[in-house]
N, C-alpha and C. Protein backbone atom coordinates (compact mmCIF):
# COMPACT_ATOMS: atom_id res chain seq x y z
N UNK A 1 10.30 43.67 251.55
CA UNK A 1 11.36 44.47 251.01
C UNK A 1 11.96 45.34 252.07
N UNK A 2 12.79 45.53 251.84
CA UNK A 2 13.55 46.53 253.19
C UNK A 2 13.29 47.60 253.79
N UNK A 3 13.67 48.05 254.66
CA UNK A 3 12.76 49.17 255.32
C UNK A 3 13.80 50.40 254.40
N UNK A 4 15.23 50.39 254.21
CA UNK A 4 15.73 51.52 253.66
C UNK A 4 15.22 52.31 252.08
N UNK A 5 14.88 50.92 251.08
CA UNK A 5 14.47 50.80 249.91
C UNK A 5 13.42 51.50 250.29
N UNK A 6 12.09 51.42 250.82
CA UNK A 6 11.37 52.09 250.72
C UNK A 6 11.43 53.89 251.75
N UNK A 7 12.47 54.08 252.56
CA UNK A 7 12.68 55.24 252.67
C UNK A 7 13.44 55.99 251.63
N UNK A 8 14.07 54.64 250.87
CA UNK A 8 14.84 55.58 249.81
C UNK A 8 13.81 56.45 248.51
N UNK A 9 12.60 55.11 248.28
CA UNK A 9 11.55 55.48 247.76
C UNK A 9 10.80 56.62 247.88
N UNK A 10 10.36 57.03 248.93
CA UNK A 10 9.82 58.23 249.66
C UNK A 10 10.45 59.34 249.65
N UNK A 11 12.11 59.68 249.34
CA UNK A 11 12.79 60.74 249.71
C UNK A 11 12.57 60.71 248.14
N UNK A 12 13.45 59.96 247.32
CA UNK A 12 13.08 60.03 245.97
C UNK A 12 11.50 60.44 245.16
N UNK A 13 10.62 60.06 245.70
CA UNK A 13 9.22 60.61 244.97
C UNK A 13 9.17 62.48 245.56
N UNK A 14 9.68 62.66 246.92
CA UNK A 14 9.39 64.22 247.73
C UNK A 14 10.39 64.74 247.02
N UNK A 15 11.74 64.43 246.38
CA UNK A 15 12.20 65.29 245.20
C UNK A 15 11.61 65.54 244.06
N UNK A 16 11.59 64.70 243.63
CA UNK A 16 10.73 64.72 242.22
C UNK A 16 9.15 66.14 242.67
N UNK A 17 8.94 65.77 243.21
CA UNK A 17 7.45 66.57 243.67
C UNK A 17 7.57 68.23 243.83
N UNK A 18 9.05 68.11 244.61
CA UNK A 18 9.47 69.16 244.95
C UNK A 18 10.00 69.97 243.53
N UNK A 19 10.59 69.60 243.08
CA UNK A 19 11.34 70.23 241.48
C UNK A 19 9.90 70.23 240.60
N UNK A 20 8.90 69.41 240.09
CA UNK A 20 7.81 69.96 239.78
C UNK A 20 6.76 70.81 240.64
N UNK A 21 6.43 70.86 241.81
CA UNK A 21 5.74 72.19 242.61
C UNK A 21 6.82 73.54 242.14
N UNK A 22 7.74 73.56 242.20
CA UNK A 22 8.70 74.62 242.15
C UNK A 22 8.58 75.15 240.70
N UNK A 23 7.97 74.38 240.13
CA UNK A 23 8.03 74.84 238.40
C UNK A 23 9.35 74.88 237.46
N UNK A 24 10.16 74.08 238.24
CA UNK A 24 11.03 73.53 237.83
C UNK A 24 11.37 72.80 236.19
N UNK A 25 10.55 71.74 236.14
CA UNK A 25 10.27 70.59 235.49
C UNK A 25 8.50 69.64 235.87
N UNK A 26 7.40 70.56 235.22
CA UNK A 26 6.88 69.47 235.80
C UNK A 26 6.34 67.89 235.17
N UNK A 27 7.58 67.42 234.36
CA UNK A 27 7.52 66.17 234.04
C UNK A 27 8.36 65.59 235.23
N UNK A 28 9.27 66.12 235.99
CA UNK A 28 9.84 65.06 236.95
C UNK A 28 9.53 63.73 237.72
N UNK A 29 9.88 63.12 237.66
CA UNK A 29 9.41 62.05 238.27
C UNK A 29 10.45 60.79 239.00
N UNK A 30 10.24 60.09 239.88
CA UNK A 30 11.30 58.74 240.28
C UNK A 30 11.50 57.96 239.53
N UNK A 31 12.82 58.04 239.24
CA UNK A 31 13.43 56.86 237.89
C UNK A 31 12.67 55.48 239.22
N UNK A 32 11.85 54.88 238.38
CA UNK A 32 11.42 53.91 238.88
C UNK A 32 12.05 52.68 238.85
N UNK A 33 13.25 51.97 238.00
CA UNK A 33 14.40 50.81 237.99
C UNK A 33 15.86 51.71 238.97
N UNK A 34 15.59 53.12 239.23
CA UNK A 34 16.89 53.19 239.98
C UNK A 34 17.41 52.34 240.58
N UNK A 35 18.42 51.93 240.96
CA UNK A 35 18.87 51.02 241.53
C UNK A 35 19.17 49.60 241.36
N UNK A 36 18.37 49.64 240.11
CA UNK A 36 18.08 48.03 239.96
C UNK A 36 19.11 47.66 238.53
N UNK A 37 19.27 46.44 238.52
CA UNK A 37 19.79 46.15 237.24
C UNK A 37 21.18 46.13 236.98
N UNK A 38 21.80 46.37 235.87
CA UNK A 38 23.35 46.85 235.80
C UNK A 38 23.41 48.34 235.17
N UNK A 39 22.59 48.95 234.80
CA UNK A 39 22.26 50.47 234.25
C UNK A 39 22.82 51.46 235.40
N UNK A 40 23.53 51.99 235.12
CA UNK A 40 24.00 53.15 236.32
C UNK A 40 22.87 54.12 235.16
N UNK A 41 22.11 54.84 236.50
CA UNK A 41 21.24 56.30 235.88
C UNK A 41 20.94 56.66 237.55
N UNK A 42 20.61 57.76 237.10
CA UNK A 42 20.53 58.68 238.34
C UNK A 42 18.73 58.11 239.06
N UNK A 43 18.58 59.04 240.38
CA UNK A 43 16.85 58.60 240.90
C UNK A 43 16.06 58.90 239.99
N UNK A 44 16.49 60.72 239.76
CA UNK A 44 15.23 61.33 239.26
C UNK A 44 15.47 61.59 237.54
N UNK A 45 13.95 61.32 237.01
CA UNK A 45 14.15 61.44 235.83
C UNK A 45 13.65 63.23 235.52
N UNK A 46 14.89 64.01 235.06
CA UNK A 46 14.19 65.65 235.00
C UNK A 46 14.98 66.08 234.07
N UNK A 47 14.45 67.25 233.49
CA UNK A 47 15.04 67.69 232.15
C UNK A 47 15.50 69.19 232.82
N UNK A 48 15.52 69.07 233.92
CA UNK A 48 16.30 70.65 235.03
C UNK A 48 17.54 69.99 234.67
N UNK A 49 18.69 71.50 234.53
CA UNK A 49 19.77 71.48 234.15
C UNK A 49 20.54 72.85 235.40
N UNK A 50 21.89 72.48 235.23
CA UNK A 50 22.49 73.38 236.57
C UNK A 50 23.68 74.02 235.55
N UNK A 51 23.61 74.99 235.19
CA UNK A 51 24.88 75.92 234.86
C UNK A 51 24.87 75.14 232.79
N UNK A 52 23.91 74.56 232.26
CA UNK A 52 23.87 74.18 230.86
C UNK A 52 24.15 72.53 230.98
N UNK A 53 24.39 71.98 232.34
CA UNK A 53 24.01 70.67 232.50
C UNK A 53 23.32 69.89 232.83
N UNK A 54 22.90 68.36 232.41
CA UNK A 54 22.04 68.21 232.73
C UNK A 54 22.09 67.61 234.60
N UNK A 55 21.31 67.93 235.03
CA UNK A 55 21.19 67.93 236.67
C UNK A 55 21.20 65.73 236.33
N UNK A 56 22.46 65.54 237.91
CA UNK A 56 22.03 64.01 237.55
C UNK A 56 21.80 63.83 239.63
N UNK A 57 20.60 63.60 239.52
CA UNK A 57 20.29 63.41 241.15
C UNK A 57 20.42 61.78 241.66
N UNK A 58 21.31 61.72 243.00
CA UNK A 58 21.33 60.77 243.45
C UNK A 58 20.58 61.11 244.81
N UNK A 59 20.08 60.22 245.44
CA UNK A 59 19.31 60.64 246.60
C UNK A 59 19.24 59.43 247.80
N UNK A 60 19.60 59.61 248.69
CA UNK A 60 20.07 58.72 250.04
C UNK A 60 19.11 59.38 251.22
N UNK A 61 18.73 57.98 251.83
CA UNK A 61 18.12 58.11 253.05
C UNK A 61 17.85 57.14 253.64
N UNK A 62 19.57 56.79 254.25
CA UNK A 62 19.97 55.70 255.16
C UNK A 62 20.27 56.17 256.32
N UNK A 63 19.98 54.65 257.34
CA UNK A 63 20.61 55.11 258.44
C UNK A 63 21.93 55.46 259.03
N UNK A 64 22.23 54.42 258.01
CA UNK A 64 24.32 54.57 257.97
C UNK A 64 24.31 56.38 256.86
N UNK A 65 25.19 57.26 257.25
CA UNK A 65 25.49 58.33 256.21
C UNK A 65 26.77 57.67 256.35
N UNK A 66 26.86 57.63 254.91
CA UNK A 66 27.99 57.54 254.01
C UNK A 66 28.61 58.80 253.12
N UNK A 67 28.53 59.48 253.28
CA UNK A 67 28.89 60.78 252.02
C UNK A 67 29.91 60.35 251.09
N UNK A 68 30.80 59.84 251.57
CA UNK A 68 32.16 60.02 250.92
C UNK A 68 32.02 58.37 249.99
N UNK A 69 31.28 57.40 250.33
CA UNK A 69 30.29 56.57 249.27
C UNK A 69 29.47 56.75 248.76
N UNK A 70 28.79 57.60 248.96
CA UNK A 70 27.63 58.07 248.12
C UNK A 70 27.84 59.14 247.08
N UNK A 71 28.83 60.29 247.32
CA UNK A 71 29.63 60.76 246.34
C UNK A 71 30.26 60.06 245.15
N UNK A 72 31.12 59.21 245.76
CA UNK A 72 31.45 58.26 244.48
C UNK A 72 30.15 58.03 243.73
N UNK A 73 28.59 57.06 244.22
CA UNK A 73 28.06 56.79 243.47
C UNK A 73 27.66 57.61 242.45
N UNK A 74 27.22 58.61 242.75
CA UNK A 74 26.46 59.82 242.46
C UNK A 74 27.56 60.51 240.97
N UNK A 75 28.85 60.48 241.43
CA UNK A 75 29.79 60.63 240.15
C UNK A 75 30.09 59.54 239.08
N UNK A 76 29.56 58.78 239.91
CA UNK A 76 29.53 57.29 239.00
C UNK A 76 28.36 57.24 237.38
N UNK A 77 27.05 57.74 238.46
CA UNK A 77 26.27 57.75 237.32
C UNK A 77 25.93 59.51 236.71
N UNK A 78 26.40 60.09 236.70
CA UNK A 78 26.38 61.59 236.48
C UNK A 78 27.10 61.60 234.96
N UNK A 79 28.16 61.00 234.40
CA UNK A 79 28.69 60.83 233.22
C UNK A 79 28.94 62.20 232.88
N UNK A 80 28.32 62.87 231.86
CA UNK A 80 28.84 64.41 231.39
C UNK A 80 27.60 65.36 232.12
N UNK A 81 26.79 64.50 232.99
CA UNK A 81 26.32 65.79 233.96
C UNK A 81 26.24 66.11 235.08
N UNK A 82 25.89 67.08 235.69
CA UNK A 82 26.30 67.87 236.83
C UNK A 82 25.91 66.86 237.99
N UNK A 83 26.74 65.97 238.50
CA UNK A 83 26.46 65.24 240.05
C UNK A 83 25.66 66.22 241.24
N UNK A 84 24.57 65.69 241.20
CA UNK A 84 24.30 66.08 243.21
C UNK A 84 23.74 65.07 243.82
N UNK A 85 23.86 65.24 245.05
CA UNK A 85 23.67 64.76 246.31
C UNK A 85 22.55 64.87 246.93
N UNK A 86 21.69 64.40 246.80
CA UNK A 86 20.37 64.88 247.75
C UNK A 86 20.35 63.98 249.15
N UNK A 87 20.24 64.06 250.40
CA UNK A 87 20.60 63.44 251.16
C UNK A 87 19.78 63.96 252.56
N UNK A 88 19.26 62.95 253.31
CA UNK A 88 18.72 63.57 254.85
C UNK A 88 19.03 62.38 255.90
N UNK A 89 19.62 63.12 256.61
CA UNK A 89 19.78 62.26 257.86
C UNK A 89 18.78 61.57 258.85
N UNK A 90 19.16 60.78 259.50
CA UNK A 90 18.17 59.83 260.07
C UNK A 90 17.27 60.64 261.36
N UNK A 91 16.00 60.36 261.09
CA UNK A 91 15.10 61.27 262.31
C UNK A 91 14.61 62.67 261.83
N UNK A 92 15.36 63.47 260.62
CA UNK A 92 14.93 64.48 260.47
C UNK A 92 13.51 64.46 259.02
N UNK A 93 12.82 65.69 259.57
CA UNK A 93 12.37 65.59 258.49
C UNK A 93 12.31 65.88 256.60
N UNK A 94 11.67 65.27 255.63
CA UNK A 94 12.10 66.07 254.66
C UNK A 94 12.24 67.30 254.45
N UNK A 95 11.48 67.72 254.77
CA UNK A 95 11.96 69.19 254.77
C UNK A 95 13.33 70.32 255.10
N UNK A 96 14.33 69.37 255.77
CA UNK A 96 15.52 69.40 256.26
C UNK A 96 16.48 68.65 255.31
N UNK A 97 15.84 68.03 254.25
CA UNK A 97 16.27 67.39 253.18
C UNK A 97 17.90 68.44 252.80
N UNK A 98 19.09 67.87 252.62
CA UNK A 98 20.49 68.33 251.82
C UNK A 98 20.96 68.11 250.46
N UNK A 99 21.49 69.03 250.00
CA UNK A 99 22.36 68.71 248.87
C UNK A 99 23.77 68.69 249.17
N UNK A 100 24.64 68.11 248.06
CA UNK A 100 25.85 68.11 248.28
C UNK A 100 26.27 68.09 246.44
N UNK A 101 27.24 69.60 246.33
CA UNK A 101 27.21 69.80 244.81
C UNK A 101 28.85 70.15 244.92
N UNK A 102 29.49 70.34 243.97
CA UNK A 102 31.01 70.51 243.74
C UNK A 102 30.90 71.91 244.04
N UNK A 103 32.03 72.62 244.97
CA UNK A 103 31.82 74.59 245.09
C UNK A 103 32.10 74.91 243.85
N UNK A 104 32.73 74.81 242.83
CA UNK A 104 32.66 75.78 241.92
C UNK A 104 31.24 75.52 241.21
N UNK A 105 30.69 74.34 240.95
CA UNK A 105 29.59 74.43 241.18
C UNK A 105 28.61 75.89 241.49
N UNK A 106 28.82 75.38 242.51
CA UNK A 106 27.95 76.63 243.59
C UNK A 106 27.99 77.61 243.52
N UNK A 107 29.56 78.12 243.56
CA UNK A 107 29.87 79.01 243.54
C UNK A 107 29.82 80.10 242.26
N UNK A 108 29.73 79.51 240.89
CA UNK A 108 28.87 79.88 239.25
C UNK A 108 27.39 80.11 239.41
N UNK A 109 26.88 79.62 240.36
CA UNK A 109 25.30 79.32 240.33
C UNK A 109 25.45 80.91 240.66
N UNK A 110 26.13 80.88 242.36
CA UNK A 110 25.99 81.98 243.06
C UNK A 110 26.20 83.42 241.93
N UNK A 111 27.49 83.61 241.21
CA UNK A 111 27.85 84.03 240.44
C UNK A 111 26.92 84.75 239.77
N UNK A 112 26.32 83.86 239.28
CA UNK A 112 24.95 83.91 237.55
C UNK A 112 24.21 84.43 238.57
N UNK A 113 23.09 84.22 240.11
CA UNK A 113 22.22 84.89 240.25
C UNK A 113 22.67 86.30 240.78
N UNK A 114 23.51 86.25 241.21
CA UNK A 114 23.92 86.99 242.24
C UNK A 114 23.50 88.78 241.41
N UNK A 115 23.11 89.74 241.83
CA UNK A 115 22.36 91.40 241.62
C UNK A 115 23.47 92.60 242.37
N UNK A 116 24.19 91.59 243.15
CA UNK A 116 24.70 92.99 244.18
C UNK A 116 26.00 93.53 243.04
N UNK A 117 26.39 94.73 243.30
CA UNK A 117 27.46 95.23 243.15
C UNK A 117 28.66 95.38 243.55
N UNK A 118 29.76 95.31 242.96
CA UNK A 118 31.10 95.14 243.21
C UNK A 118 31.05 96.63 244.21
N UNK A 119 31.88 96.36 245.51
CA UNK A 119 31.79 97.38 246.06
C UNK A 119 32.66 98.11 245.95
N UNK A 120 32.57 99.46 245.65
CA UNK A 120 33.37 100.61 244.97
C UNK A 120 34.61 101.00 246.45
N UNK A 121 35.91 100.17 246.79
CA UNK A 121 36.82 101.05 247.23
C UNK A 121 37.64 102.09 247.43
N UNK A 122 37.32 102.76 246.40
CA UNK A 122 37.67 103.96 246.15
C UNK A 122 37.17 105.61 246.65
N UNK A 123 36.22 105.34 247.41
CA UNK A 123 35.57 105.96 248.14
C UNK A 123 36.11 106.53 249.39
């Protein structure tokens, strides 16, 4: 079997692992037919949600980076939930592992955690 399939395998199980250590979800796990079949569904199977959606993870770890194909996929199978990108480039380690999410996205996440205060100009 190919050498990418099974790096894709490996990045896909160190997510899953990662979102349950984190206390995330710890039912997460690697959609194990990803890829296969005519079923568009995301890698990971998780009941983590981003802003009241459900999180739909695609996850790449090729030697070719594609973003701007792998985006498409990733919106492909995301349907009414929140697309991301999990993605690491060639040579690095997981731990250097990326996302790639829409900014307003991000930028709501940031929003909702965010503690600081509007800074008073009036001063």
């Amino acid at each position: 079997f190919p050498v990418t399939i099974g790096k894709g395998k490996h990045l896909e199980n160190w997510v899953a692992d990662q979102i349950r250590e984190k206390g995330i979800d710890p039912r997460a796990y690697r959609e194990f037919s990803s890829g296969a079949g005519t079923r568009e569904k995301s890698d990971i199977y998780t009941s983590m949600t981003v802003l009241g959606r459900q999180a739909m993870i695609e996850c790449k770890n090729q030697k070719q980076v594609c973003l701007d194909k792998w985006w498409k996929q990733v919106e492909k199978v995301s349907g009414d939930g929140e697309p991301i990108l999990v993605y690491k480039f060639p040579f690095e380690p997981l731990e250097a592992t990326k996302v790639s999410i829409y900014l307003d996205t991000f930028l709501d996440m940031i929003k909702k955690l965010s503690t600081a205060q509007p800074i008073d100009k009036t001063n």
